[in-house]
Protein backbone atom coordinates (compact mmCIF):
# COMPACT_ATOMS: atom_id res chain seq x y z
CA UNK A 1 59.87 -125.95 -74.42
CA UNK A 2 57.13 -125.44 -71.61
CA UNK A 3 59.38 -123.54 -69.78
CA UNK A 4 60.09 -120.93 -72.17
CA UNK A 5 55.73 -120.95 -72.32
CA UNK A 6 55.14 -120.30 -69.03
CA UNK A 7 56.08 -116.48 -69.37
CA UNK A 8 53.29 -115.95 -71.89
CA UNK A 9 50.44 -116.48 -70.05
CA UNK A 10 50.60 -113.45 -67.39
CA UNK A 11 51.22 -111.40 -70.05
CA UNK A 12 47.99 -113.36 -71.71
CA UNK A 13 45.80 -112.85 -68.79
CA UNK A 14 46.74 -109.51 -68.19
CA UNK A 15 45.41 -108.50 -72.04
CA UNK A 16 42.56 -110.50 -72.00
CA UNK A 17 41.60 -108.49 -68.30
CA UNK A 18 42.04 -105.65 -70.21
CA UNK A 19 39.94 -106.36 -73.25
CA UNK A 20 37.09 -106.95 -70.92
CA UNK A 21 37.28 -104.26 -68.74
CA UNK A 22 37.13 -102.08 -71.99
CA UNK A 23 33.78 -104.15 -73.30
CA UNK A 24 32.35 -103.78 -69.87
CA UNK A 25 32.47 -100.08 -70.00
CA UNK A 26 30.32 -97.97 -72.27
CA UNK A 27 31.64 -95.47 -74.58
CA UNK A 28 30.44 -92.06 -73.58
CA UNK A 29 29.63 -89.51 -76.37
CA UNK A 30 31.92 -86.55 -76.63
CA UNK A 31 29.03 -83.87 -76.06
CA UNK A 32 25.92 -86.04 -74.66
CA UNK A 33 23.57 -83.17 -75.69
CA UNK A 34 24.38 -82.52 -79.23
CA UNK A 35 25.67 -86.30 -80.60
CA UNK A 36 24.83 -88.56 -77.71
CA UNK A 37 25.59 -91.55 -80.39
CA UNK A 38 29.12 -90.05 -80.71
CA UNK A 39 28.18 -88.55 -83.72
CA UNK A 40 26.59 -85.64 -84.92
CA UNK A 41 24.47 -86.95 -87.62
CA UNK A 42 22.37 -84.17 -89.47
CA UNK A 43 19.94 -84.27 -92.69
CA UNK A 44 19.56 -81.77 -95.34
CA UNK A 45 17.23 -81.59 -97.90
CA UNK A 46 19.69 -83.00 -101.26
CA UNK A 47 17.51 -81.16 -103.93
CA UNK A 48 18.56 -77.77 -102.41
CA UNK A 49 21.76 -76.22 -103.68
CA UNK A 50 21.35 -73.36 -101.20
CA UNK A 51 22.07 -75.55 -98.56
CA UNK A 52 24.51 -77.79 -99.93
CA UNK A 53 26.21 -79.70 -102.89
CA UNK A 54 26.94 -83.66 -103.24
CA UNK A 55 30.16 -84.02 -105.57
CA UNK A 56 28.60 -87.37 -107.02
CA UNK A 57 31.98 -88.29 -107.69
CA UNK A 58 33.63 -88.16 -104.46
CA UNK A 59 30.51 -88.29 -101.97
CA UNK A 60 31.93 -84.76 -100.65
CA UNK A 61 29.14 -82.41 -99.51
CA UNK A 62 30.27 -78.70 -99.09
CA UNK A 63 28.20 -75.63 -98.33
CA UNK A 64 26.82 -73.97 -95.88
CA UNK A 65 24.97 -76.47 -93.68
CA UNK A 66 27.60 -78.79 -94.09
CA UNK A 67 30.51 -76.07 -92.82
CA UNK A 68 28.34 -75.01 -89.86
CA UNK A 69 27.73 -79.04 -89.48
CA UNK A 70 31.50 -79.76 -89.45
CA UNK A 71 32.20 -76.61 -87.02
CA UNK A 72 29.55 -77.53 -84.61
CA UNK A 73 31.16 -81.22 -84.70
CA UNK A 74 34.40 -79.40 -84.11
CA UNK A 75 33.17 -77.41 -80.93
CA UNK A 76 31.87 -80.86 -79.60
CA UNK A 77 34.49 -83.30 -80.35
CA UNK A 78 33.06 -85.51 -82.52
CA UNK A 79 32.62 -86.81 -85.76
CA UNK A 80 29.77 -86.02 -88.19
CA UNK A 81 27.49 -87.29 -90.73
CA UNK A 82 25.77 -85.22 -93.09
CA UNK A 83 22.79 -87.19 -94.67
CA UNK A 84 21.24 -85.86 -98.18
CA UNK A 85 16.96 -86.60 -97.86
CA UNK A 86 14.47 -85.87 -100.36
CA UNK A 87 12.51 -82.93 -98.77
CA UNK A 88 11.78 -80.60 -95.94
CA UNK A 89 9.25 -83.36 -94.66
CA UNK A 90 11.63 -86.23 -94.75
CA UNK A 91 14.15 -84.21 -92.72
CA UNK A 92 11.91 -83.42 -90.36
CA UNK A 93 10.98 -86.73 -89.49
CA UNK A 94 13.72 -87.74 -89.22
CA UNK A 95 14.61 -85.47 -86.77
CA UNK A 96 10.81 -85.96 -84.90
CA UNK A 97 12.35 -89.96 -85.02
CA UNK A 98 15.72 -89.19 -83.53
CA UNK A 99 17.15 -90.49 -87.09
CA UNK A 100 19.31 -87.32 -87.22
CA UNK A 101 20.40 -85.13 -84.25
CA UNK A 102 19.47 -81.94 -86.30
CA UNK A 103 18.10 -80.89 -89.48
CA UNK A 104 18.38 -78.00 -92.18
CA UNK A 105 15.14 -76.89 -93.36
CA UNK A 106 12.91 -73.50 -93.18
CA UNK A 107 10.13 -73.31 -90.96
CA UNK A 108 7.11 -72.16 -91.96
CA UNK A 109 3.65 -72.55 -89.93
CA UNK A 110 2.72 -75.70 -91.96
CA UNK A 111 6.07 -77.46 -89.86
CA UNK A 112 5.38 -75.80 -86.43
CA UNK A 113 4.66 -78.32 -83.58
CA UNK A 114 6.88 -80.87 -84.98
CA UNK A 115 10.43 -79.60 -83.78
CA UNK A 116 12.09 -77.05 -82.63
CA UNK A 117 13.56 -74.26 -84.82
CA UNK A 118 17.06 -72.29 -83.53
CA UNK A 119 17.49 -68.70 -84.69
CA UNK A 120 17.19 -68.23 -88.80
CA UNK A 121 21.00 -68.14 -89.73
CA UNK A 122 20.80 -67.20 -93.69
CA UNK A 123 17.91 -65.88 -95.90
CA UNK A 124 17.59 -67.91 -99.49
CA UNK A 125 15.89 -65.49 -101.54
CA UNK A 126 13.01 -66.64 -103.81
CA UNK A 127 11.72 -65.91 -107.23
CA UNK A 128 10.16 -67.20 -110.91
CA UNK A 129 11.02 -68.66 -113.84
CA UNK A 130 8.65 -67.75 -117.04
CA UNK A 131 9.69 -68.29 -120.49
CA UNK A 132 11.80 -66.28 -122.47
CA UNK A 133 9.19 -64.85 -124.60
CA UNK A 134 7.08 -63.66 -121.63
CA UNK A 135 6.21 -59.99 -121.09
CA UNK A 136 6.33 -60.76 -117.49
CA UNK A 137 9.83 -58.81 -115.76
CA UNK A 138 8.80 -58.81 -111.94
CA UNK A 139 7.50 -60.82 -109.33
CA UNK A 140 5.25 -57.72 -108.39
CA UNK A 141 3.36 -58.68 -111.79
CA UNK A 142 2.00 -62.31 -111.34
CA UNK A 143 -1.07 -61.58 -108.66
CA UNK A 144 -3.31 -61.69 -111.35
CA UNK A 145 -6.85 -63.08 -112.35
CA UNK A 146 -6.38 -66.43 -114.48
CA UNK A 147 -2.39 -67.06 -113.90
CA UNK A 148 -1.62 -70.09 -112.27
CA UNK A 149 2.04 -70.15 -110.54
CA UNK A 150 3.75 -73.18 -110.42
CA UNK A 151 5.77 -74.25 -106.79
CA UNK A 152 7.20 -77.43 -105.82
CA UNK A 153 5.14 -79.42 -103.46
CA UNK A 154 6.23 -78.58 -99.52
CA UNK A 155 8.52 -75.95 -100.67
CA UNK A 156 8.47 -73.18 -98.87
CA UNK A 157 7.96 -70.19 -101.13
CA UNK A 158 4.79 -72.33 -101.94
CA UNK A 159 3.41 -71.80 -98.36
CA UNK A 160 4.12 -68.23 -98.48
CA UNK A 161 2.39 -67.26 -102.11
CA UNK A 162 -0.48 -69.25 -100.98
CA UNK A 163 -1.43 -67.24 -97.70
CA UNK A 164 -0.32 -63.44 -100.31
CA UNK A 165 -2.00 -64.21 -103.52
CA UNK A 166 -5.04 -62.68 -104.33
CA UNK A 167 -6.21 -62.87 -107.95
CA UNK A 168 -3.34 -65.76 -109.00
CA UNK A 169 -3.40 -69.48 -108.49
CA UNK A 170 -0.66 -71.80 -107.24
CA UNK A 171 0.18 -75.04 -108.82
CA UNK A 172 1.86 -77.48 -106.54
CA UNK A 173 3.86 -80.75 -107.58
CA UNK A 174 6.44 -83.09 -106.02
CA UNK A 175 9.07 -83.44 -108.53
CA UNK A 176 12.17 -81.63 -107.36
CA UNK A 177 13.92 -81.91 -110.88
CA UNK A 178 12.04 -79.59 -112.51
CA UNK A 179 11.01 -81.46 -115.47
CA UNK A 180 7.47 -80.54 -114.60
CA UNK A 181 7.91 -77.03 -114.22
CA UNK A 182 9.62 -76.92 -117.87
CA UNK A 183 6.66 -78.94 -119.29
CA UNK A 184 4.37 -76.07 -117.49
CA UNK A 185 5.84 -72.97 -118.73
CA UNK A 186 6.67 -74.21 -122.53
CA UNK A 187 2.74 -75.61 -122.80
CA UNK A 188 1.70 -72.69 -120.89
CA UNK A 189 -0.10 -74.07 -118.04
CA UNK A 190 2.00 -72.27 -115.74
CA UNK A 191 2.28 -68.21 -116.03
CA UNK A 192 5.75 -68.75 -113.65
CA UNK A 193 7.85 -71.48 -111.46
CA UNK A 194 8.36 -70.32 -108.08
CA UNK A 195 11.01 -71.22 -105.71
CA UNK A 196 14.78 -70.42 -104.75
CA UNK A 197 16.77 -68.63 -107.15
CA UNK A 198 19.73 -70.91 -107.54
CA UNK A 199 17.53 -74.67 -107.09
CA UNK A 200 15.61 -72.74 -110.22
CA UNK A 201 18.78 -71.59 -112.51
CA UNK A 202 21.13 -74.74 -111.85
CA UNK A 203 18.20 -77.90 -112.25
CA UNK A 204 17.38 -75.75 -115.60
CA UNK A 205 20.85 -74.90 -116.49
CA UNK A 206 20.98 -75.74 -120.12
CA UNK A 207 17.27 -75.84 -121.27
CA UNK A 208 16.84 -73.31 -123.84
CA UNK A 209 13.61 -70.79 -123.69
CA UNK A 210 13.91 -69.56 -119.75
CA UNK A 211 14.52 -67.28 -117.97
CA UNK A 212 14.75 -65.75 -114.16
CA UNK A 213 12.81 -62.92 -113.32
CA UNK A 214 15.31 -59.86 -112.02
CA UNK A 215 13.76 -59.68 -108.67
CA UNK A 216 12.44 -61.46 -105.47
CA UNK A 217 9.52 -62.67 -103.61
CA UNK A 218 11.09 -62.76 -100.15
CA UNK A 219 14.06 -64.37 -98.68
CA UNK A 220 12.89 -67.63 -96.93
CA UNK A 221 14.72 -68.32 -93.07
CA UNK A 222 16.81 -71.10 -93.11
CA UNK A 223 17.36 -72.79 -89.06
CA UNK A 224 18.55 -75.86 -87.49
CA UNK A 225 15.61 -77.88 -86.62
CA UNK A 226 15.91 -80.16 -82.96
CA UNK A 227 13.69 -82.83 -81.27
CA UNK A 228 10.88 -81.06 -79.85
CA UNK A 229 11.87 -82.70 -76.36
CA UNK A 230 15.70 -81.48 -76.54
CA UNK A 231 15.63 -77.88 -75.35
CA UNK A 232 18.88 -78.44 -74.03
CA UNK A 233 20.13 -78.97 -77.89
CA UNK A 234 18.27 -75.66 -79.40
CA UNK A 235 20.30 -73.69 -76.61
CA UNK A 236 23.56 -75.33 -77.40
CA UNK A 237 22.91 -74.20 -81.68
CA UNK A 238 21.78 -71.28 -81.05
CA UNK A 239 24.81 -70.22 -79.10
CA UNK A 240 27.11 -71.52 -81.48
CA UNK A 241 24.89 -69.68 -84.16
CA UNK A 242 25.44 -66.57 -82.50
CA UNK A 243 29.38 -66.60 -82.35
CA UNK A 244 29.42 -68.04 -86.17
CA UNK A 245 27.52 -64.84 -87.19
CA UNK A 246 29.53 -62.48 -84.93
CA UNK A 247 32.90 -63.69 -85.79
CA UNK A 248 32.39 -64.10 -89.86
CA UNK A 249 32.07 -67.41 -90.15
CA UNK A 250 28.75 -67.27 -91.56
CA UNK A 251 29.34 -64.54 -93.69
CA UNK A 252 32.53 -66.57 -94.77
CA UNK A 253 30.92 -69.57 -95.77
CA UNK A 254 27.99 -67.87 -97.77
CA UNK A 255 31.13 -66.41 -99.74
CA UNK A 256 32.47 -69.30 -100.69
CA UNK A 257 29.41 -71.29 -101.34
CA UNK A 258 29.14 -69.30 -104.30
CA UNK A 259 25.23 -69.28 -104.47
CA UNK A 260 23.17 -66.77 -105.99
CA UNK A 261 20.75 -65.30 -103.33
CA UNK A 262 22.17 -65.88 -99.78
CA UNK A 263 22.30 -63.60 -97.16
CA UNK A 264 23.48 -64.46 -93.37
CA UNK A 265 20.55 -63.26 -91.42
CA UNK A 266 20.68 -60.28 -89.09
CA UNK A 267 20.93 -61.24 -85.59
CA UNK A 268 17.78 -61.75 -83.98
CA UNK A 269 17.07 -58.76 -81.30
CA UNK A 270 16.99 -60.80 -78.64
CA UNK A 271 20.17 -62.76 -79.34
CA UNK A 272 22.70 -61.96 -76.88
């Protein structure tokens, strides 16, 4: 019996060698300057449709961000990680952290100085709800004395009425489901509900006594925010940015997202 034993144990040794030259060595990452985990692991903000959609049944998030997430992974060679946050300021620190490797969010001059912002990619286009008895029918008609305007806190569109407004009044608060902005309008302590058209139409899809104004405010810039220490990243996106919009891809992918007000972003003039 030993002798037929004896055989085993080069073939032993030479495994166990093995194993521990492999645990000896570190794993590089595929693409050191965009995932230098391995991963690509980027955060969205989870109340906003325009970006993206969690099937709650499946865990699947589809979109834009997360098609331009999964080509960029793709290009590098390595897998992703798409992480739904709360808001604009929870993805951005957790990109300021090193959390995430990037972030989807749109800057505006409240966020400068606390990442870096590649070229806007797609425009989400902003506007109201009122009620359904209102006279109001434009955007152009709610600077005016006494009406208050309802935005969600650190939204965007918020930032922008705030530095435009003359004679109106903006109303800020933090909850992202709307249920606020519903009590607002139907007790009237809110003239309007500001923010993108299709976060606005689906979280009050159903509630009776609403409805959208016709037009826009503005379309707000979407980018890819990056630590503010990783030039070297906001290069890499913005090049891949670039050939997205040039060969279709981004106009592809607002297609099939489905949403109502995107709009790939012309090409900045300086973008090669």
């Amino acid at each position: 019996m030993p002798g037929f034993l004896m055989p085993r144990f080069p073939m032993r040794y030479a495994l166990l060698t093995l194993i521990a030259v492999l645990l000896a060595c570190p794993v590089q990452a595929a693409d050191p300057v965009l995932a230098p985990s391995g991963t690509l692991r980027v955060g969205y903000i989870g109340t906003n449709v325009a970006q993206a959609r969690l099937d709650p049944a499946t865990g699947t998030i589809s979109g834009v961000i997360a098609d331009i997430t999964r080509e960029l992974g793709r290009r590098a060679d390595v897998p992703v990680s798409i992480a739904p946050l709360p808001t604009a300021a929870a993805v951005l620190e957790a990109v300021r952290s090193g959390q995430v490797d990037i972030g989807f969010v749109a800057p505006n001059p409240a966020r400068t100085g606390i990442v870096l912002y590649s070229r806007t990619y797609m425009l989400v286009q902003q506007s109201a709800l009122v009620s359904a008895d209102s006279p109001l029918r434009s955007v152009k008609e709610l600077d005016r004395p006494t009406q208050v305007i309802g935005v969600n806190t650190d939204d965007s569109v918020g930032v922008w009425l705030k530095g435009r407004l003359i004679a109106a009044k903006v109303r800020e608060t933090p909850d992202y489901t709307l249920r606020d902005a519903v009590q607002w309008l139907r007790n009237g302590e809110v003239i309007a509900f500001a923010g993108g058209r299709q976060r606005l139409s689906s979280a009050t899809q159903g509630v009776p006594g609403l409805r959208m104004l016709d037009d826009n405010f503005y379309g707000v810039p979407q980018a890819v925010a990056v630590p503010i220490d990783h030039q070297d990243r906001l290069q890499l996106v913005n090049a891949a940015l670039s050939e997205m919009r040039s060969s279709g891809f981004l106009a592809g992918s607002v297609a099939r997202s489905g949403i109502d007000g995107l709009a790939v972003a012309p090409a900045d003039p300086q973008e090669p």
